[in-house]
C-alpha atoms as a PDB file:
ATOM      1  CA  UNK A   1    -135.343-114.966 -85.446  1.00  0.00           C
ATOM      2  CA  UNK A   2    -136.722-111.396 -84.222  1.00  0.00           C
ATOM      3  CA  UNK A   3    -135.069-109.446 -81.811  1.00  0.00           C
ATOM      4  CA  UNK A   4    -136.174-107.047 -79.060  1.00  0.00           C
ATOM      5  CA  UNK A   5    -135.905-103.707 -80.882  1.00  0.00           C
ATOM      6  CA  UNK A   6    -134.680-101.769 -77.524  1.00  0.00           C
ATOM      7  CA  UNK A   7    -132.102-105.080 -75.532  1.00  0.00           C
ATOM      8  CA  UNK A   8    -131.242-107.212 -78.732  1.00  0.00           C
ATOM      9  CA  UNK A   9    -129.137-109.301 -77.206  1.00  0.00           C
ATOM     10  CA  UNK A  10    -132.675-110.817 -75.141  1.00  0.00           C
ATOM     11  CA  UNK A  11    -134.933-113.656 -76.985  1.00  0.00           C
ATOM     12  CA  UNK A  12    -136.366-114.568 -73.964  1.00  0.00           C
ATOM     13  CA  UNK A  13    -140.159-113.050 -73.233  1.00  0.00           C
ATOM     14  CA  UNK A  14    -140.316-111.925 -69.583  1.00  0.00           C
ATOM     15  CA  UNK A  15    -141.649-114.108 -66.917  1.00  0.00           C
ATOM     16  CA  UNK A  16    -145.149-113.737 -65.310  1.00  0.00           C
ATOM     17  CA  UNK A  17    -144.429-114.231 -61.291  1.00  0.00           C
ATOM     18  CA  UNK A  18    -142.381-110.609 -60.445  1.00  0.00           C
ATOM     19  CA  UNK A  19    -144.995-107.816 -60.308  1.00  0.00           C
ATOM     20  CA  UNK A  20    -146.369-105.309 -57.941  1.00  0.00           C
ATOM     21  CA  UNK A  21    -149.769-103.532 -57.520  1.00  0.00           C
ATOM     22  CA  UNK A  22    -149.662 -99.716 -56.551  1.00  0.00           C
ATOM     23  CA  UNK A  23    -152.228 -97.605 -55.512  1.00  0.00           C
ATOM     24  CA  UNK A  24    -152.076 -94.316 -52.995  1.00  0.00           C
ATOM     25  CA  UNK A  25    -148.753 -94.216 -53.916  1.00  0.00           C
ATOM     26  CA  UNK A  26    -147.811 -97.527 -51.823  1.00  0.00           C
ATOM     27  CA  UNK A  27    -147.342-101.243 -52.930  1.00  0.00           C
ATOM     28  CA  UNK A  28    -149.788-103.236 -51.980  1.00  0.00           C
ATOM     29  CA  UNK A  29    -148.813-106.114 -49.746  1.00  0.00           C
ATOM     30  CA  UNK A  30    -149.104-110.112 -50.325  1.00  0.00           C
ATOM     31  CA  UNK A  31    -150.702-109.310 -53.972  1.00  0.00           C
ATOM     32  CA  UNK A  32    -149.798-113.339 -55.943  1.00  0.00           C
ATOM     33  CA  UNK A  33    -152.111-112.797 -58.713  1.00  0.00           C
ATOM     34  CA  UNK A  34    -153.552-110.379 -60.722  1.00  0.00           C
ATOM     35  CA  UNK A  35    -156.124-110.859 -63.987  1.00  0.00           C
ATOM     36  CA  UNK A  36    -154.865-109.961 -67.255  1.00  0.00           C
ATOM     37  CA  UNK A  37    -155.378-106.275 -68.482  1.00  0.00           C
ATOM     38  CA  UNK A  38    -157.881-107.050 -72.010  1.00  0.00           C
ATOM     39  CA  UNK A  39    -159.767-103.928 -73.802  1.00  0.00           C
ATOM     40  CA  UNK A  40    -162.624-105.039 -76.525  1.00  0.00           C
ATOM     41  CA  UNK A  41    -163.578-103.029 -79.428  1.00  0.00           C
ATOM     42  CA  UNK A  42    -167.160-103.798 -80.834  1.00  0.00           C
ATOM     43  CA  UNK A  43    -167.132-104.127 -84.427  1.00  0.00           C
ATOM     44  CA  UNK A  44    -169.851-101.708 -86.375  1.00  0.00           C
ATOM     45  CA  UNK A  45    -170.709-103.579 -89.173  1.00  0.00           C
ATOM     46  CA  UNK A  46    -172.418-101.340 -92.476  1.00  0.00           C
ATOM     47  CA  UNK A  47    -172.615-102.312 -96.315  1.00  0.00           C
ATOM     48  CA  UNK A  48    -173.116 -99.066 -98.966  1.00  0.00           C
ATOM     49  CA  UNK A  49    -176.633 -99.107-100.541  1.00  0.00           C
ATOM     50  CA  UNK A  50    -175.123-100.663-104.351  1.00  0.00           C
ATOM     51  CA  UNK A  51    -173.155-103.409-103.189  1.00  0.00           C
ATOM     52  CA  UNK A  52    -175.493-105.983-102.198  1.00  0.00           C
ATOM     53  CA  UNK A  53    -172.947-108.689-100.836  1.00  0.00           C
ATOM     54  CA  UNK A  54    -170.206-107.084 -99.145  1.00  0.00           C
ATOM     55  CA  UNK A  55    -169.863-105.662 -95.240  1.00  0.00           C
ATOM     56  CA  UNK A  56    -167.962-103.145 -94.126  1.00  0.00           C
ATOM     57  CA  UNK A  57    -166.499-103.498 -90.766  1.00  0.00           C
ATOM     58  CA  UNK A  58    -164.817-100.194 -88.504  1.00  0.00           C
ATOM     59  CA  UNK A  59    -164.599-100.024 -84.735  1.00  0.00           C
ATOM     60  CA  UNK A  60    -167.055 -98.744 -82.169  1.00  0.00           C
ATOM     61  CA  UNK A  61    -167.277 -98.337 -78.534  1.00  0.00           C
ATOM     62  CA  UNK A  62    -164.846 -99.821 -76.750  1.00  0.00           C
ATOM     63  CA  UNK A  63    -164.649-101.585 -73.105  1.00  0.00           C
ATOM     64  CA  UNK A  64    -162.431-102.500 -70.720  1.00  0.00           C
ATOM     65  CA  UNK A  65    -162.649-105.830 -68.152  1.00  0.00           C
ATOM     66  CA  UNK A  66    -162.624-106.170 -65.221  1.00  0.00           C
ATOM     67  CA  UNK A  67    -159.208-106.372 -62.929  1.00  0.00           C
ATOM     68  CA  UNK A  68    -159.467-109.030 -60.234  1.00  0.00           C
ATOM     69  CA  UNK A  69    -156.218-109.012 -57.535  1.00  0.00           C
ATOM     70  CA  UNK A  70    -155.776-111.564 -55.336  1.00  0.00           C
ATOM     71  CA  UNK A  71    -154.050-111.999 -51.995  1.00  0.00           C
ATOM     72  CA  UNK A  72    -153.275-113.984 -48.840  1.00  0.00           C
ATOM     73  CA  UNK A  73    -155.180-112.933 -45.902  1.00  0.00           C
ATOM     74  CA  UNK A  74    -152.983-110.937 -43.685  1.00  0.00           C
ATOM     75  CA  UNK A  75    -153.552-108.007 -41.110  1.00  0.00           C
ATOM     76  CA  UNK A  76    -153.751-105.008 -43.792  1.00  0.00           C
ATOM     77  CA  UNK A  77    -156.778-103.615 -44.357  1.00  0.00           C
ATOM     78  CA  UNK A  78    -156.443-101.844 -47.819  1.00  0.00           C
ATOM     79  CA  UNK A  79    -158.633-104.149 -49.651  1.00  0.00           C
ATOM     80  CA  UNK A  80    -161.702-104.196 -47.070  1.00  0.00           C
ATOM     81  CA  UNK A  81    -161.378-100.881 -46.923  1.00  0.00           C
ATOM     82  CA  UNK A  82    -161.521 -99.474 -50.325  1.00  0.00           C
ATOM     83  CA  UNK A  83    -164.283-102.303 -51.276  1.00  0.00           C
ATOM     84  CA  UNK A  84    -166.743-100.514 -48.108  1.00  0.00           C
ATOM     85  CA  UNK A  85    -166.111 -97.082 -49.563  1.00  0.00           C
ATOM     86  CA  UNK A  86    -169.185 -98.410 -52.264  1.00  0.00           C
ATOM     87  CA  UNK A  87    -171.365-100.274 -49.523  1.00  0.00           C
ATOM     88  CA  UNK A  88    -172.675 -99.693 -46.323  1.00  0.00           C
ATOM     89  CA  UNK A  89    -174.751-100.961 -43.716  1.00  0.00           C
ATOM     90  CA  UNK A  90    -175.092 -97.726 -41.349  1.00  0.00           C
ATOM     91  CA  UNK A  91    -177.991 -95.902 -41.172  1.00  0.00           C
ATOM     92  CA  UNK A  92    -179.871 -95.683 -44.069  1.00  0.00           C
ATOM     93  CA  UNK A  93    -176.875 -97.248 -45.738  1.00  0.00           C
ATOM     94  CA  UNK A  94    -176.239 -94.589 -47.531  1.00  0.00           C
ATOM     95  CA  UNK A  95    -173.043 -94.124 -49.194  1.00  0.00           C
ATOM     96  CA  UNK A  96    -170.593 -91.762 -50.067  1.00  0.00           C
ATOM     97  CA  UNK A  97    -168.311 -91.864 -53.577  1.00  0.00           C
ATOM     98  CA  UNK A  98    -166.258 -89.181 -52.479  1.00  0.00           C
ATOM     99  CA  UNK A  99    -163.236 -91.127 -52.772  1.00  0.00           C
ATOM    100  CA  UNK A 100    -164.340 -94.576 -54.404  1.00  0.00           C
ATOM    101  CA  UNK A 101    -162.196 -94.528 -57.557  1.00  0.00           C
ATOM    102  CA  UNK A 102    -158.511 -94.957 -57.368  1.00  0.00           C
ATOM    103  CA  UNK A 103    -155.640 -95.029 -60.124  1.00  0.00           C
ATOM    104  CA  UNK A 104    -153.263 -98.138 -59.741  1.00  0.00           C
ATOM    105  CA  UNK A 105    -150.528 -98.902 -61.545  1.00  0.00           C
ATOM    106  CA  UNK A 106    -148.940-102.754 -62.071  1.00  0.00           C
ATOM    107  CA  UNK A 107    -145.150-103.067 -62.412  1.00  0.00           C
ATOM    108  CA  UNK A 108    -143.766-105.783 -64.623  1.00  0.00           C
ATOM    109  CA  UNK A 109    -140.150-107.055 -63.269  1.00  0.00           C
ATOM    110  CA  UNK A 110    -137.377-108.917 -64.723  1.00  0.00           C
ATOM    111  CA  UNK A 111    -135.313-111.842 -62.778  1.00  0.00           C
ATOM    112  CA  UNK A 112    -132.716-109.316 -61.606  1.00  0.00           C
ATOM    113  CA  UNK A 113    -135.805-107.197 -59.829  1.00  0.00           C
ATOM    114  CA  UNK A 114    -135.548-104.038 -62.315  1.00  0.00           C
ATOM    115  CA  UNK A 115    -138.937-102.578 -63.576  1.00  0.00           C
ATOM    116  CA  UNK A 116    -139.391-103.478 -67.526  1.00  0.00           C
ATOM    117  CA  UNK A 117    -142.886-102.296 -68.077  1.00  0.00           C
ATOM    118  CA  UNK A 118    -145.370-100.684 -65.927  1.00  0.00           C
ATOM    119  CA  UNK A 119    -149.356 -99.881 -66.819  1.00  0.00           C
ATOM    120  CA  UNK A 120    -151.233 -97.036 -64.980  1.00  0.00           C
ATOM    121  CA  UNK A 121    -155.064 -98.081 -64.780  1.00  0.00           C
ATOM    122  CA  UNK A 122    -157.962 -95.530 -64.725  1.00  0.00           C
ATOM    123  CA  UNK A 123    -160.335 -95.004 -62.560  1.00  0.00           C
ATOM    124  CA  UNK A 124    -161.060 -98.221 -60.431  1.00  0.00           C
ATOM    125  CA  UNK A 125    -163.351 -99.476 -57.855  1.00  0.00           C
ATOM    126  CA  UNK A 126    -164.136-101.970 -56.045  1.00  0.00           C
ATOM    127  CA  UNK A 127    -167.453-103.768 -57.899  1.00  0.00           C
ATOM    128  CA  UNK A 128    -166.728-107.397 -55.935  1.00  0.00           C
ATOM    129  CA  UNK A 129    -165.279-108.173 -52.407  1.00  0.00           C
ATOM    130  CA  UNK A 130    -163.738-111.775 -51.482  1.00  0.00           C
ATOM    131  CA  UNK A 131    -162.815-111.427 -47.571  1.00  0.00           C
ATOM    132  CA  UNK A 132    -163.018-115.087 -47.058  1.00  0.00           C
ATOM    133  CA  UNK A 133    -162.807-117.808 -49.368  1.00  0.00           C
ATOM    134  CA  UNK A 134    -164.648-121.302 -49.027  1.00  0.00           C
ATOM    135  CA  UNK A 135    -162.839-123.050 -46.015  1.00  0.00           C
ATOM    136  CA  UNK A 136    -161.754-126.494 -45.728  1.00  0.00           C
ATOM    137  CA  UNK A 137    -160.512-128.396 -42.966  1.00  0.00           C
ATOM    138  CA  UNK A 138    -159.067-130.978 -45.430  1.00  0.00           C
ATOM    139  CA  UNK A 139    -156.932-128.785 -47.615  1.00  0.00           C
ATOM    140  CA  UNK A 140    -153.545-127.558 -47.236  1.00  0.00           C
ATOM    141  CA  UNK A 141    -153.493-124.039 -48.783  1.00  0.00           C
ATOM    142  CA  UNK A 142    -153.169-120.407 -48.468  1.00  0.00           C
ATOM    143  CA  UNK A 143    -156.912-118.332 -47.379  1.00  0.00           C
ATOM    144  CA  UNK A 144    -156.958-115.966 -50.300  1.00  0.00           C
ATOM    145  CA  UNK A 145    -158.901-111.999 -50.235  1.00  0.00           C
ATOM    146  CA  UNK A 146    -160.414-110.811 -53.533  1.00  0.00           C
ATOM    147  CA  UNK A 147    -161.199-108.060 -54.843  1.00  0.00           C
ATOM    148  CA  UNK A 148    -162.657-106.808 -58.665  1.00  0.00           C
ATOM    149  CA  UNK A 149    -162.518-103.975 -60.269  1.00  0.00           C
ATOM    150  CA  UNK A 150    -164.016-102.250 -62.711  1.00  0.00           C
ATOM    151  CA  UNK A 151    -161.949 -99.369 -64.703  1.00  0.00           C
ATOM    152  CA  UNK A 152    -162.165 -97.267 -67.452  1.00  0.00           C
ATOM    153  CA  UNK A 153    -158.883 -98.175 -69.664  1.00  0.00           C
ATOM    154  CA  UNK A 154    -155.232 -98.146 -68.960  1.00  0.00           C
ATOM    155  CA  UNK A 155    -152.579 -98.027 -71.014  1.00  0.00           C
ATOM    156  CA  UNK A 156    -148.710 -99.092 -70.439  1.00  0.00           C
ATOM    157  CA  UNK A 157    -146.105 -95.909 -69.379  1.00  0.00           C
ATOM    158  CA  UNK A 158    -143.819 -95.229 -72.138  1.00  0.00           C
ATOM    159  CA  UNK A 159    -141.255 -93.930 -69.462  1.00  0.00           C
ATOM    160  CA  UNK A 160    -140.011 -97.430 -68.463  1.00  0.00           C
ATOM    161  CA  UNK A 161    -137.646 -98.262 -70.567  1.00  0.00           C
ATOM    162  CA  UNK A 162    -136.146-101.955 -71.101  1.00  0.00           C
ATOM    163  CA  UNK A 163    -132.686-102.125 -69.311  1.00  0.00           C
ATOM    164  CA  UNK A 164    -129.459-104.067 -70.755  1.00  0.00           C
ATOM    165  CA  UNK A 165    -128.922-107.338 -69.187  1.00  0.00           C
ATOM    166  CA  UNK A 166    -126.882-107.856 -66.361  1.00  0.00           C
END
């Protein structure tokens, strides 16, 4: 069986439920779900001029999707916020994009609460805003905000480094 090359004595993979969201330099509160992290490279296909039945396939432009965080409706305004900072009904509704795009990082724990991986992600904003979900009287279950973003790339921080088991 393969081992972790940096804690060999682990086989188990890390579990999905003990993360954080970060951005301004402060955890966001009540986050309890975020999207996977997925980059897609679009495949250039070619064939030379003398070889009449073969492709060639190398990598093109690449793109990254879209981030979606979820949350329980509380009092904290951080996700209203940043999504308003691209719309606006004011005035002419003109809008600013001083300050639109943020940097956020997402934290990967382990069952003792010590960070094992972390990923910074580029350049975000707010391209979809969720403040209320579809209510029903008859259901028993948390109101949840949502926001999506759209980025360009992240990639996971090398300086977290797996700790020894405890």
């Amino acid at each position: 069986m393969a081992q972790f090359t940096v804690n060999t004595s682990r086989i188990d993979p890390y579990k999905n439920f003990k993360f954080r969201v970060v951005w301004d330099g402060q955890p966001v509160a009540g986050v309890s779900k975020v999207s996977g992290l997925k980059r897609t490279t679009e495949v250039v296909s070619h064939r030379d001029g003398g070889d009449l039945s073969t492709k060639r396939h190398s990598p093109g432009v690449s793109s990254f999707e879209p981030i979606t965080i979820e949350r329980g409706i509380t009092h904290d305004p951080a996700f209203e916020e940043w999504a308003a900072k691209t719309f606006s009904t004011a005035g002419d509704a003109a809008v600013s994009l001083k300050d639109f795009r943020k940097d956020i990082t997402i934290d990967l724990y382990n069952l003792q609460g010590v960070k094992v991986r972390s990923w910074q992600v580029f350049r975000c904003w707010v391209s979809e805003f969720t403040a209320v979900p579809e209510l029903d009287a008859n259901a028993n279950a948390v109101a949840f905000e949502t926001i999506v973003l759209q980025n360009e790339g992240f990639f996971r921080d090398e300086a977290v480094v797996e700790p020894a088991e405890t």
